[in-house]
Protein backbone atom coordinates (compact mmCIF):
# COMPACT_ATOMS: atom_id res chain seq x y z
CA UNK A 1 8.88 -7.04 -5.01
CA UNK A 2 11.56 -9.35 -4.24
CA UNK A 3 12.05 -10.35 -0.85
CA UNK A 4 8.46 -9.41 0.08
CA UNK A 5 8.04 -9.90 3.95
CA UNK A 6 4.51 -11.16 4.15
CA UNK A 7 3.57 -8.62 7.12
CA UNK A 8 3.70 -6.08 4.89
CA UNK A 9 1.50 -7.58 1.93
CA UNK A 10 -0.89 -8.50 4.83
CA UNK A 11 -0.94 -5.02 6.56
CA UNK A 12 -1.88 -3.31 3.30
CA UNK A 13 -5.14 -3.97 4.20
CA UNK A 14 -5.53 -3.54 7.99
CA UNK A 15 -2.91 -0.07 8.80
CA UNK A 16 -4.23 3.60 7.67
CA UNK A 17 -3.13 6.06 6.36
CA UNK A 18 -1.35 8.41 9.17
CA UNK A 19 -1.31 11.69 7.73
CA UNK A 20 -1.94 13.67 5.04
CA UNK A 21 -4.79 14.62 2.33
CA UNK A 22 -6.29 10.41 3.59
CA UNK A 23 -5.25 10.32 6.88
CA UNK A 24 -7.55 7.67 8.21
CA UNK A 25 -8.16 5.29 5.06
CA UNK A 26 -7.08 2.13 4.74
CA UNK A 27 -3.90 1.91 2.35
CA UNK A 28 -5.06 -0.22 -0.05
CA UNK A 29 -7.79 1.91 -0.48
CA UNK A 30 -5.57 5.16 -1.42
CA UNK A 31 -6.13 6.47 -5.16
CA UNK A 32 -3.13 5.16 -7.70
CA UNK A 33 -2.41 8.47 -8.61
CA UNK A 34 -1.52 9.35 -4.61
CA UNK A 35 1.08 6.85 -4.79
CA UNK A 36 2.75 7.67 -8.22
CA UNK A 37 3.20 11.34 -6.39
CA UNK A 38 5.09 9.37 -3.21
CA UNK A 39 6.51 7.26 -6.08
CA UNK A 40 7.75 10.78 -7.89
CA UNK A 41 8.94 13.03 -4.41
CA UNK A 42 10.03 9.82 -1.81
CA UNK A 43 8.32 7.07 -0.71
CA UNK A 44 8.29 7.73 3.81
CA UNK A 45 11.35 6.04 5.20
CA UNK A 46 10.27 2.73 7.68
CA UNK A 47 7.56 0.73 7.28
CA UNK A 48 5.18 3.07 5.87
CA UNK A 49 7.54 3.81 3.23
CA UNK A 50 7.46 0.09 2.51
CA UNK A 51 3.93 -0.69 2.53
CA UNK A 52 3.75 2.39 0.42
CA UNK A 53 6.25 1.36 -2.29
CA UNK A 54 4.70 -1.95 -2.06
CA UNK A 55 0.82 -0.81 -2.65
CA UNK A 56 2.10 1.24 -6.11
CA UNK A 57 3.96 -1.75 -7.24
CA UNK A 58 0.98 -3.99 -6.96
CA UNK A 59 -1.77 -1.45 -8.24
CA UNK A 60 0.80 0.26 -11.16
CA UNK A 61 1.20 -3.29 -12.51
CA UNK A 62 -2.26 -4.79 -12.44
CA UNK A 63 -1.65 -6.90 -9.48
CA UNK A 64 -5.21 -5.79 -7.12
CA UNK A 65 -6.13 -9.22 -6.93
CA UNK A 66 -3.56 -9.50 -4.71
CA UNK A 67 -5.82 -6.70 -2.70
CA UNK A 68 -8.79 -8.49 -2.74
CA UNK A 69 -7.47 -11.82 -1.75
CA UNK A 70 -5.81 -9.90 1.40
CA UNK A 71 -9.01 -8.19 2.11
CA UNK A 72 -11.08 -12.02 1.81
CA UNK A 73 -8.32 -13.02 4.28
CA UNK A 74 -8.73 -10.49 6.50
CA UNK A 75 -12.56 -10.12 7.18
């Protein structure tokens, strides 16, 4: 997660989902194994493609704190 823009960490928990199977749910509420298939066929390209690759990388390698501080932030 080098060069993490802090935007993106702190939209993880405020942007939704915009299509698909969770359209409508916050992304740092979308199931791990959702994201290792977008990890497996393409993460989207742009921003959501970011904050995509970003959420796996935190939730593959026991990082959620890093959720629920965002989310303490955030209320």
């Amino acid at each position: 997660m080098e060069g993490m823009q802090p935007e993106i960490l702190s939209s993880l928990v405020t942007a939704e989902m915009p299509f698909g199977k969770y359209k409508g749910r916050k992304l740092c509420d979308l199931p791990v194994y959702y994201l290792e298939w977008f990890a497996s066929k393409g993460f989207p390209a742009g921003k959501l493609g970011m904050q995509l690759a970003t959420l796996y990388e935190i939730k593959t390698n026991g990082l959620e704190e890093i959720i629920s501080g965002l989310k303490k932030l955030n209320k």
